[in-house]
Protein backbone atom coordinates (compact mmCIF):
# COMPACT_ATOMS: atom_id res chain seq x y z
CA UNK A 1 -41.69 164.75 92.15
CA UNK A 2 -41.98 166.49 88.55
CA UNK A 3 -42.65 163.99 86.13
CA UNK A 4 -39.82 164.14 83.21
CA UNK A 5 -42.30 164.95 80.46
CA UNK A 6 -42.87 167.78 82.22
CA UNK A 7 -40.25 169.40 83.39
CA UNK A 8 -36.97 168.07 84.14
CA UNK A 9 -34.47 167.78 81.50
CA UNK A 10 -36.59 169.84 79.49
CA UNK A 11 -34.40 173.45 78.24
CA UNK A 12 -36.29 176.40 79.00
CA UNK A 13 -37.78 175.60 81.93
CA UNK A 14 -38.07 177.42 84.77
CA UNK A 15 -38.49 176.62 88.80
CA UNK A 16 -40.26 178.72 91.13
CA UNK A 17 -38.97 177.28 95.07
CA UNK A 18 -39.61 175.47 96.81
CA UNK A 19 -40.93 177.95 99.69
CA UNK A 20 -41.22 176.65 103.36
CA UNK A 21 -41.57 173.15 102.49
CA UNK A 22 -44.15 173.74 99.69
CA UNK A 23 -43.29 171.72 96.08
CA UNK A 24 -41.81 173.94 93.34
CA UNK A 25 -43.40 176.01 90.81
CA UNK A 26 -42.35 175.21 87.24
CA UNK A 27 -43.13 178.02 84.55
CA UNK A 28 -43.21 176.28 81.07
CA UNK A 29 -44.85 178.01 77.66
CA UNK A 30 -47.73 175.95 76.02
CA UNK A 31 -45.71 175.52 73.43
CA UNK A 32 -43.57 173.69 76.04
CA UNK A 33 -46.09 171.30 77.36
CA UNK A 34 -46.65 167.90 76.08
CA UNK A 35 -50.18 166.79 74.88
CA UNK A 36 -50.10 164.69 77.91
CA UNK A 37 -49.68 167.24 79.94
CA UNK A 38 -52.35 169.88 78.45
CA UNK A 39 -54.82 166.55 79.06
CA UNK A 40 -53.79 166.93 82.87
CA UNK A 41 -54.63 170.23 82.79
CA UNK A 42 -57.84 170.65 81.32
CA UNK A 43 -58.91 167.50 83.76
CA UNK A 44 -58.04 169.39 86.38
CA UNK A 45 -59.70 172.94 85.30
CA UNK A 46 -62.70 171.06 84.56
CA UNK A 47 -62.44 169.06 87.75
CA UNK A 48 -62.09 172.17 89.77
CA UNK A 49 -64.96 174.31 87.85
CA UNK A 50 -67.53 171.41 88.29
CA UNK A 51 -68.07 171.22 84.37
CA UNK A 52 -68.34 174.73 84.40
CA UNK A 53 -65.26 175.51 82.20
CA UNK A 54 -65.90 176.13 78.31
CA UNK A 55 -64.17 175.82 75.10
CA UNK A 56 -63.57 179.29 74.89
CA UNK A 57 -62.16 179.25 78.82
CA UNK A 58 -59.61 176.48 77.67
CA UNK A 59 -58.79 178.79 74.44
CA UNK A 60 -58.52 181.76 77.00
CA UNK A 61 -55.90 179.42 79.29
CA UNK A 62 -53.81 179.00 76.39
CA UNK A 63 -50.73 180.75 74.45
CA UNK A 64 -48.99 182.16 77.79
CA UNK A 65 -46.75 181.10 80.84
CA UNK A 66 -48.41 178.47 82.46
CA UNK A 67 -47.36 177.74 86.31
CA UNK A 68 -47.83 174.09 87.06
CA UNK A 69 -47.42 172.08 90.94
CA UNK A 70 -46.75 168.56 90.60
CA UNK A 71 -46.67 166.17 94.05
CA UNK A 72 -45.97 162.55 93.29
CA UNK A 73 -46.55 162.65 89.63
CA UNK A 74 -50.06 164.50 89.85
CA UNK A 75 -50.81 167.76 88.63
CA UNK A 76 -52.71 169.86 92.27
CA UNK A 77 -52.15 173.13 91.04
CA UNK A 78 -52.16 175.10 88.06
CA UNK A 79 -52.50 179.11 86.59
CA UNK A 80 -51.63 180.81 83.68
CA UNK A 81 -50.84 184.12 82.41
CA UNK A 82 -51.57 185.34 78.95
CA UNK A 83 -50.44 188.39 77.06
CA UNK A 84 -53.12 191.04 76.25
CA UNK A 85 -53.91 194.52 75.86
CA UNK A 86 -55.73 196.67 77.92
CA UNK A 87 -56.39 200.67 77.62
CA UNK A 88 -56.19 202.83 80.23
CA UNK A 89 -58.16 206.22 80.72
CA UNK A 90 -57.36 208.57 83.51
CA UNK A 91 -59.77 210.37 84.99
CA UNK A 92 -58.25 213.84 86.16
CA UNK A 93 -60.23 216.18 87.43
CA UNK A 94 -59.50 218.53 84.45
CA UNK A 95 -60.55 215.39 81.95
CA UNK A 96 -59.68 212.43 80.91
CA UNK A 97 -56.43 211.96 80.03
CA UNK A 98 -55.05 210.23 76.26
CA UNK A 99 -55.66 206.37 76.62
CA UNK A 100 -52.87 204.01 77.48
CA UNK A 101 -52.59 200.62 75.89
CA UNK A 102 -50.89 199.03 78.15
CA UNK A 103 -49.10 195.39 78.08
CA UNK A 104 -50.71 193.09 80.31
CA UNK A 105 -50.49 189.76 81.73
CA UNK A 106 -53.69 188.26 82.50
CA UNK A 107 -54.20 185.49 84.87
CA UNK A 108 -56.50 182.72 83.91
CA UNK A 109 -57.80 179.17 85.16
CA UNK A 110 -56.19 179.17 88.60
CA UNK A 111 -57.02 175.71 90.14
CA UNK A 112 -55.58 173.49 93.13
CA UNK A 113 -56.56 169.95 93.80
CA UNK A 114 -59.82 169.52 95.75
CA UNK A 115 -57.82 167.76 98.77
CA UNK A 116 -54.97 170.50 98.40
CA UNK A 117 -56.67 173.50 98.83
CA UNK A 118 -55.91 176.00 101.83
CA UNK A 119 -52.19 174.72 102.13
CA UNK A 120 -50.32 177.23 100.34
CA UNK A 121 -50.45 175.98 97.26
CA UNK A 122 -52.43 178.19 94.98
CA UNK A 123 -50.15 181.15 96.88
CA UNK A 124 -47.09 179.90 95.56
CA UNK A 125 -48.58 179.66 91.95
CA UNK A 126 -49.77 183.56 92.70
CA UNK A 127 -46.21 185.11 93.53
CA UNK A 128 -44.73 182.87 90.45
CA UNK A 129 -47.35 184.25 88.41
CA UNK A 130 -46.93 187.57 89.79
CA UNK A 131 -42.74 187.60 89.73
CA UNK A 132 -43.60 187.15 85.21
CA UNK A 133 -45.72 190.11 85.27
CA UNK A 134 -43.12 192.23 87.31
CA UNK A 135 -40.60 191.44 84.67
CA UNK A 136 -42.67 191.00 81.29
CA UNK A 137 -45.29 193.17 81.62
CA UNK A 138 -46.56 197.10 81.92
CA UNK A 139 -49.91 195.47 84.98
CA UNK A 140 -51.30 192.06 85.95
CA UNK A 141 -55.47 191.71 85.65
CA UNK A 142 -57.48 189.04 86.13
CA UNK A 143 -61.57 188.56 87.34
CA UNK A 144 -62.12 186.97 90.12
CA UNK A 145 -64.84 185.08 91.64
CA UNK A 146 -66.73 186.24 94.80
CA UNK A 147 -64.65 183.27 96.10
CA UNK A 148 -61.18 184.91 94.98
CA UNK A 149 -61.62 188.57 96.33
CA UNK A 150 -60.14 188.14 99.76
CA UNK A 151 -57.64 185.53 98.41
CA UNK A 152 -55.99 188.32 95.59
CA UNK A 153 -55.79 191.05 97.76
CA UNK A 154 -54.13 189.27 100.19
CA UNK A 155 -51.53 188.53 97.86
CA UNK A 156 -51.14 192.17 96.48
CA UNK A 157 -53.55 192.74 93.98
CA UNK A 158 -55.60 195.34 93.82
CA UNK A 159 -59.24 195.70 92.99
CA UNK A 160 -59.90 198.31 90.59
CA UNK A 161 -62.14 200.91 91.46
CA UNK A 162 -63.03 202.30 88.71
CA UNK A 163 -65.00 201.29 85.45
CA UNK A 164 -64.85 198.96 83.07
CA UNK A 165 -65.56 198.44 79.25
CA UNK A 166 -64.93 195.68 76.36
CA UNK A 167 -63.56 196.50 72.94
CA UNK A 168 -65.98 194.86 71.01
CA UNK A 169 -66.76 194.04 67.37
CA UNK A 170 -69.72 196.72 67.47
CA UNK A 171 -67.88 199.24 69.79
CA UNK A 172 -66.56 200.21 73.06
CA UNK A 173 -69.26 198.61 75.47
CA UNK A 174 -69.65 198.74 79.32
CA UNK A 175 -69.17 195.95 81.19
CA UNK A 176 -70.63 197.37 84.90
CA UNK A 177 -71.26 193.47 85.99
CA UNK A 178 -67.22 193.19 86.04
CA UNK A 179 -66.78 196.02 87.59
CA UNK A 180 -66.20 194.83 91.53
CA UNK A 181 -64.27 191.81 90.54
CA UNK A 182 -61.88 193.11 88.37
CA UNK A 183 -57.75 193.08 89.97
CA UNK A 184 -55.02 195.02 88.73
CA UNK A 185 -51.23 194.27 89.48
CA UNK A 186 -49.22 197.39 88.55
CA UNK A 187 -45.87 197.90 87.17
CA UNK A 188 -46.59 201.14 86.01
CA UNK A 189 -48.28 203.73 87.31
CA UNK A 190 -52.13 203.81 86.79
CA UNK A 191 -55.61 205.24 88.49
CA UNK A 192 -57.71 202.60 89.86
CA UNK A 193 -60.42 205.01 89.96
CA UNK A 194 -60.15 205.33 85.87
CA UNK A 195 -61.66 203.20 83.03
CA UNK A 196 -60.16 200.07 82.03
CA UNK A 197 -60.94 198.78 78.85
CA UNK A 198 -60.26 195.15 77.66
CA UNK A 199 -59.82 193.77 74.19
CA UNK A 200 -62.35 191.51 72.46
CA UNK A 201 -62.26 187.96 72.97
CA UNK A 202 -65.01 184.45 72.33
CA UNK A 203 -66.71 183.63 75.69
CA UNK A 204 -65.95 185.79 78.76
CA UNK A 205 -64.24 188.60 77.81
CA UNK A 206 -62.94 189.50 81.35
């Protein structure tokens, strides 16, 4: 059951499934959600991060597509995907090529309900997730966890290879601790052995 401040009867909504017997995925706007429900939310982020989930996380969660899984009135499963830029350099053998700024969706504060983990659930937020970027967006990114590795490439991401930098206030610096967890879903074509560089951003900027 989707509670109605949520989602039903609300215009502009839209329902991902359900998909062999899991509950559906509703994709609502933050501008969508109720204050209510943005409370739910951050409970359950900081439920599922053990305290470990910042100001600047819950700034980074905002101002995107957010992908919500209700059961029985209760929020057990939440992502969202946020619009920003990242530049691309290939790295030909003859030299880099001219960087690509390319449109991205960027997946932030996946959670699922202590209790519902391991039953599908944070997989059907995933394909949602990934069905915006296939239709919005020029790639998909996101940072995982050591946790997360196995759990994104099993559901088609891929891990770039290659390395990665921040646009930051003071210049273009490397980021080489991001470098293994960083996942790229493409639209368009790209090297995973190139550099990736992301814009600037408070708090983690991967």
């Amino acid at each position: 059951m989707t509670p109605a401040h949520t989602s039903q009867n609300q215009p502009g909504v839209m329902r991902e499934g359900p998909v062999e017997g899991l509950p559906a995925v509703d994709l609502l706007h933050t501008w969508q959600l109720s204050k209510e429900t943005l409370f739910t939310i951050r409970r359950l982020l900081e439920e599922t991060f053990d305290g470990q989930f910042s100001e600047e996380d819950w700034d980074h969660t905002l101002g995107g597509v957010h992908a919500l899984v209700w059961e029985d009135g209760q929020l057990i499963g939440h992502g969202s995907l946020v619009q920003r830029r990242l530049i691309h350099t290939w790295r030909a053998a003859g030299g880099p090529t001219e960087p690509l700024a390319l449109r991205t969706g960027y997946l932030e504060a996946m959670a699922v309900r202590a209790d519902r983990r391991r039953q599908g659930i944070g997989g059907a937020i995933i394909r949602a997730l990934g069905d915006v970027v296939q239709g919005a967006y020029a790639l998909g990114a996101l940072s995982a966890s050591d946790d997360g590795l196995r759990f994104y490439a099993a559901h088609g991401w891929q891990r770039w290879q290659g390395r990665t930098f921040a646009l930051t206030p003071f210049g273009v610096e490397r980021t080489q601790e991001e470098d293994a967890g960083i996942f790229v879903l493409p639209v368009v074509e790209v090297d995973l052995f190139g550099d990736l560089t992301c814009d600037w951003r408070d708090g983690d900027v991967w």
